[in-house]
Protein backbone atom coordinates (compact mmCIF):
# COMPACT_ATOMS: atom_id res chain seq x y z
CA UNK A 1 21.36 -13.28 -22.57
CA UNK A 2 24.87 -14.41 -21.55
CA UNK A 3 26.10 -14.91 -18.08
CA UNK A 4 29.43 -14.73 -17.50
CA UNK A 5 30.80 -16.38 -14.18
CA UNK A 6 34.37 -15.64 -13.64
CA UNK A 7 33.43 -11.31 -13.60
CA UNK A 8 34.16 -9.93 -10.03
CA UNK A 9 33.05 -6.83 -9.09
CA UNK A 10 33.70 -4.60 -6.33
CA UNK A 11 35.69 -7.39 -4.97
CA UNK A 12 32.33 -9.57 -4.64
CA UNK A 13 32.22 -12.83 -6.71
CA UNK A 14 29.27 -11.51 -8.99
CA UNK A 15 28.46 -12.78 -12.19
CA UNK A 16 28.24 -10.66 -14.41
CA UNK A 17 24.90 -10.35 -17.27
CA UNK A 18 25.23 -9.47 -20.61
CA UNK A 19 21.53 -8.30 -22.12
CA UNK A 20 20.40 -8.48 -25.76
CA UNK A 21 16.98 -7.91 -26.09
CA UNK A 22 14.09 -6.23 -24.32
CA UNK A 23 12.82 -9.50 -23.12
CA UNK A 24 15.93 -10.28 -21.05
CA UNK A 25 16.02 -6.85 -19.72
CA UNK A 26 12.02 -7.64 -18.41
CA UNK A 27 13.22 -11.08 -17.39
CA UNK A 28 15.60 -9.83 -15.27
CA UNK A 29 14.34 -6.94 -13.30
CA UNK A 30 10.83 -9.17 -12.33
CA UNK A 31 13.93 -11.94 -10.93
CA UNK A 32 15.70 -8.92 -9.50
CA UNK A 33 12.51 -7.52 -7.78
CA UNK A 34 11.63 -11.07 -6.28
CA UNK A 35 15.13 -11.64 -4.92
CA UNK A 36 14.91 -8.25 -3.29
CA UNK A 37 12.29 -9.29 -1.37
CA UNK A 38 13.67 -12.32 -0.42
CA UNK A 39 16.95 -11.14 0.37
CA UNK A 40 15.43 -8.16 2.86
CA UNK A 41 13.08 -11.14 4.56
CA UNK A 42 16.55 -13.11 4.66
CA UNK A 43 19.10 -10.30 6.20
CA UNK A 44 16.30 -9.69 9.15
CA UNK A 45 15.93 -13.68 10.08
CA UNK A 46 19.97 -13.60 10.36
CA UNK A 47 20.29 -10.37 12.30
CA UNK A 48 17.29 -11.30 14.55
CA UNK A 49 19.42 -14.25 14.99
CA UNK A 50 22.41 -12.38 15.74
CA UNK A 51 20.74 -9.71 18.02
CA UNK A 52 19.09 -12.73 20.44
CA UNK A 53 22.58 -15.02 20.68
CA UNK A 54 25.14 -12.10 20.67
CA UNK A 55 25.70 -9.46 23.40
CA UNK A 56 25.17 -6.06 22.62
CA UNK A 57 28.69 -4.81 21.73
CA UNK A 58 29.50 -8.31 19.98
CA UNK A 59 26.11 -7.44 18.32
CA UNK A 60 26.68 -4.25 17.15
CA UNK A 61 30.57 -5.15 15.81
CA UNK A 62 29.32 -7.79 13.73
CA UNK A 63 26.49 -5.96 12.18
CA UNK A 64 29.13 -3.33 11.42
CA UNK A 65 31.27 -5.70 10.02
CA UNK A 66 28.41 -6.37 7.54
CA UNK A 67 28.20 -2.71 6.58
CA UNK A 68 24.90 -2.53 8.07
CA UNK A 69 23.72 0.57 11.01
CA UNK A 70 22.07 -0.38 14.07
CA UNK A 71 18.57 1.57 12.54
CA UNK A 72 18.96 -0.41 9.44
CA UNK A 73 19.38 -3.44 11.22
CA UNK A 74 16.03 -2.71 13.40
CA UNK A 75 13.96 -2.20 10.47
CA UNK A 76 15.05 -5.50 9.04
CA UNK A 77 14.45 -7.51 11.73
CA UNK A 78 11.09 -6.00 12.28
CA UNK A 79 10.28 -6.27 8.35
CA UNK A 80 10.93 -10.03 8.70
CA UNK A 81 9.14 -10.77 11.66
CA UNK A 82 6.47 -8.79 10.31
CA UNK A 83 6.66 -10.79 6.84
CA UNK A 84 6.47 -14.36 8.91
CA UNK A 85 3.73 -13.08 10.62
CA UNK A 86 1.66 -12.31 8.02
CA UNK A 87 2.45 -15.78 5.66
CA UNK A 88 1.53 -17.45 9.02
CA UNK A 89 -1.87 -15.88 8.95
CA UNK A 90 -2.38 -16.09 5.38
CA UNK A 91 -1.89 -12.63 4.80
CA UNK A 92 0.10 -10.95 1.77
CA UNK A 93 3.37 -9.90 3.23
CA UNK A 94 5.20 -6.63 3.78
CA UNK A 95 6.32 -6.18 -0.15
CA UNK A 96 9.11 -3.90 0.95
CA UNK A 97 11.04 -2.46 4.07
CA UNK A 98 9.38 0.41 4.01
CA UNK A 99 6.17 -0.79 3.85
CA UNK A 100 7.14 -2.57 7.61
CA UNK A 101 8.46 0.33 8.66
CA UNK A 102 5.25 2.42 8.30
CA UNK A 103 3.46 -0.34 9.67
CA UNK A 104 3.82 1.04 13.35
CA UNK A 105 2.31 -0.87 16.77
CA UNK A 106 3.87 -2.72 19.63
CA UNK A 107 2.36 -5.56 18.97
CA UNK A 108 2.69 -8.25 14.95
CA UNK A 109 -1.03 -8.18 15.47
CA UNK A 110 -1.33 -3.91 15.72
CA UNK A 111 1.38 -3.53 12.57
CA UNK A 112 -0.35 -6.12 10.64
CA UNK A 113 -3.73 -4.34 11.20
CA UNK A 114 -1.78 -1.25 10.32
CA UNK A 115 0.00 -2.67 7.53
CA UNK A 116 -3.53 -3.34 5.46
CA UNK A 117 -4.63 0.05 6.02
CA UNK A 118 -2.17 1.41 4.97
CA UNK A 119 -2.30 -0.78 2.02
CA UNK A 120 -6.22 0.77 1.63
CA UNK A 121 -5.23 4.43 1.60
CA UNK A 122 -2.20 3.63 -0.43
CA UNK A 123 -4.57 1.68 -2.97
CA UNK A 124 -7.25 4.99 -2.78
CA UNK A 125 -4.75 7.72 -3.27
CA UNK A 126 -3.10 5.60 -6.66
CA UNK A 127 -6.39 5.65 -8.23
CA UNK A 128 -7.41 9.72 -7.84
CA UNK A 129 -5.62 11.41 -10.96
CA UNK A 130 -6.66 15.37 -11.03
CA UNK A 131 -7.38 16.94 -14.54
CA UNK A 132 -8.93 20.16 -16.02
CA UNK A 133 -12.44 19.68 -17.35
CA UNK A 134 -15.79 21.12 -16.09
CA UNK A 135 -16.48 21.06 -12.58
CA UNK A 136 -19.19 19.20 -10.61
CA UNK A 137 -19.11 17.95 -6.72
CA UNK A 138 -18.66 14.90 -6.16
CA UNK A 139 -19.53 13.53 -3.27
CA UNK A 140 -20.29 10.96 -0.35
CA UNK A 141 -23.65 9.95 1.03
CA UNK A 142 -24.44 7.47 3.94
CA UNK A 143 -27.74 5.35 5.08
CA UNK A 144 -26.38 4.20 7.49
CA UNK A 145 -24.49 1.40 6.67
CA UNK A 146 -23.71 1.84 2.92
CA UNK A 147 -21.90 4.83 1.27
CA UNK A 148 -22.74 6.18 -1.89
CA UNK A 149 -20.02 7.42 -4.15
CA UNK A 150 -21.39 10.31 -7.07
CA UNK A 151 -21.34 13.45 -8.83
CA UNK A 152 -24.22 15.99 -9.09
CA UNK A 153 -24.75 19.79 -9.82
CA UNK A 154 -27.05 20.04 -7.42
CA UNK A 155 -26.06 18.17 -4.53
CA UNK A 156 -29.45 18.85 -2.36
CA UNK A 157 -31.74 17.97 -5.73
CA UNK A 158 -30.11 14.53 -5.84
CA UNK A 159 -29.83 14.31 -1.71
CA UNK A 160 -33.90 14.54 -1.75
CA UNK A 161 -34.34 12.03 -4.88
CA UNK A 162 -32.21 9.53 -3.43
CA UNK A 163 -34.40 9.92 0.10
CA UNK A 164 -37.63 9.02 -2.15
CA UNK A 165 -37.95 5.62 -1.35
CA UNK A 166 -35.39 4.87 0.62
CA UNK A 167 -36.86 4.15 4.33
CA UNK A 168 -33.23 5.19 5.99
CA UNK A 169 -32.29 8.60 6.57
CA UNK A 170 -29.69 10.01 4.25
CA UNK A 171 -27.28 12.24 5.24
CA UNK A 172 -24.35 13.85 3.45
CA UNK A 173 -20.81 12.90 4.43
CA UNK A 174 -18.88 14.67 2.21
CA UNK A 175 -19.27 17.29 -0.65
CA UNK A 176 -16.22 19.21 -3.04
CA UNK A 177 -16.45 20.68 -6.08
CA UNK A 178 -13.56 19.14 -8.49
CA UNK A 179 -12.14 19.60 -12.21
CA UNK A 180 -12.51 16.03 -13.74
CA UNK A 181 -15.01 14.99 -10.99
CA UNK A 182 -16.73 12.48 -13.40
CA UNK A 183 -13.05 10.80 -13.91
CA UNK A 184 -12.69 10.56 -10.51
CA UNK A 185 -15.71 9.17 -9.79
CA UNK A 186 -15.27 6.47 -11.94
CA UNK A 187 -11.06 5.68 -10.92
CA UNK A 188 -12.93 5.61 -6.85
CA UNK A 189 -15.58 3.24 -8.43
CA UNK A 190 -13.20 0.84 -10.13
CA UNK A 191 -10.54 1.04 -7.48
CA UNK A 192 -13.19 -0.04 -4.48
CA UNK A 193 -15.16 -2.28 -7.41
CA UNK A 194 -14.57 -5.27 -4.74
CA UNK A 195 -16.72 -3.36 -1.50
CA UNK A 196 -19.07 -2.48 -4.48
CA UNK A 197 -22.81 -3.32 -3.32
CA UNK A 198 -25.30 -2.09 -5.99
CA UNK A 199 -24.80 0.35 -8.51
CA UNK A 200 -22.53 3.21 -6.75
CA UNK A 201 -23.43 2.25 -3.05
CA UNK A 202 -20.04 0.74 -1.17
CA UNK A 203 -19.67 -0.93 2.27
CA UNK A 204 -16.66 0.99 3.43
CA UNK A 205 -15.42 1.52 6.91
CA UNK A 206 -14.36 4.10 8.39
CA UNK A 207 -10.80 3.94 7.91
CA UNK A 208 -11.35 3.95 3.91
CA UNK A 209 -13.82 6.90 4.23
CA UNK A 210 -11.57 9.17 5.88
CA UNK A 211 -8.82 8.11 3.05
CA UNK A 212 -10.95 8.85 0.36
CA UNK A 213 -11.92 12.17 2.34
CA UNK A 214 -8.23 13.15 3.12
CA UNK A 215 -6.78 12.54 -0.58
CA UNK A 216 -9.68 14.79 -2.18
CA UNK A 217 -8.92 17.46 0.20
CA UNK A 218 -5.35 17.43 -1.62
CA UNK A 219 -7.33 17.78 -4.85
């Protein structure tokens, strides 16, 4: 891999990269993908910057100057306070604009809460892949405290064997036939393997529930 410094383009002082084997090409998107994220965090500390020393029109002619609109400008700044915020907390931070952006509340506290839900359902809904094989429900069962994740033919057979023994009442939560539902059930398993209890029960909250809920409906 060759870089060659004197290249300008678009006017910019760029260097410019000259690629020669796979390995490069690899190299360089993983140091393109961190300095994205960098570079948003960075543009949002200097407008934030901007927006609290400058008045509004002075504000809003500089940020033009940088080829940047007013919306754009908002969703940086809140994607980098929201990224400080959550390195000051220990948290893993906003990994892209967007993902502040959907992060909604009034207050860093409410869009960080936000922020790793959204992270759940987004986690839940990668993991469901739909296919065509014989059908079977899957479904969800609580006690109480614990949800149980699994596929039967015969949903209120395995409803009363799982009640044999088990000195909390059981009630069903959720019940759909699906092509594939054996795949399924095991992507759900492996994808919530870390709120895994015993076998297939799962200490989920609500929030994940209704995820898991709302992306089979789309099955």
């Amino acid at each position: 891999m060759i870089v060659n410094k004197d290249t300008k383009l678009a006017n910019t002082n760029i260097t410019r990269v000259d690629i020669y084997s796979k390995e490069d090409a690899i190299d360089l998107i993983h140091k393109g993908n961190a300095l994205q994220k960098i570079a948003d965090e960075v543009r949002g500390s200097a407008l934030e910057w901007l927006k609290e020393h400058l008045n509004r029109d002075e504000y809003l002619a500089t940020i033009k100057e940088c080829e940047i609109s007013a919306d754009k400008a908002n969703k940086l700044i809140k994607h980098s306070k929201l990224y400080k915020a959550c390195l000051d907390k220990g948290i893993e931070p906003p990994r892209t604009v967007a993902e502040s952006t959907k992060a909604k509340g009034k207050s860093l506290d409410k869009q960080i809460d936000n922020l790793k839900k959204n992270r759940k359902k987004s986690d839940i809904r990668k993991s469901i892949v739909l296919d065509n094989t014989p059908r079977a429900s899957l479904y969800l069962i609580s006690d109480g405290t614990y949800t149980k994740i699994g596929v039967t033919d015969s949903l209120m057979t395995r409803l009363a064997q799982l009640q044999t023994g088990n000195a909390r009442q059981l009630r069903v939560i959720y019940e759909k036939p699906l092509a594939n539902a054996y795949g399924i059930e095991t992507q759900l398993h492996n994808s919530l393997y870390q709120y895994k209890m015993k076998g297939e029960w799962f200490d989920l909250d609500t929030d994940q529930i209704d995820s898991i809920i709302e992306k089979l409906e789309e099955l």
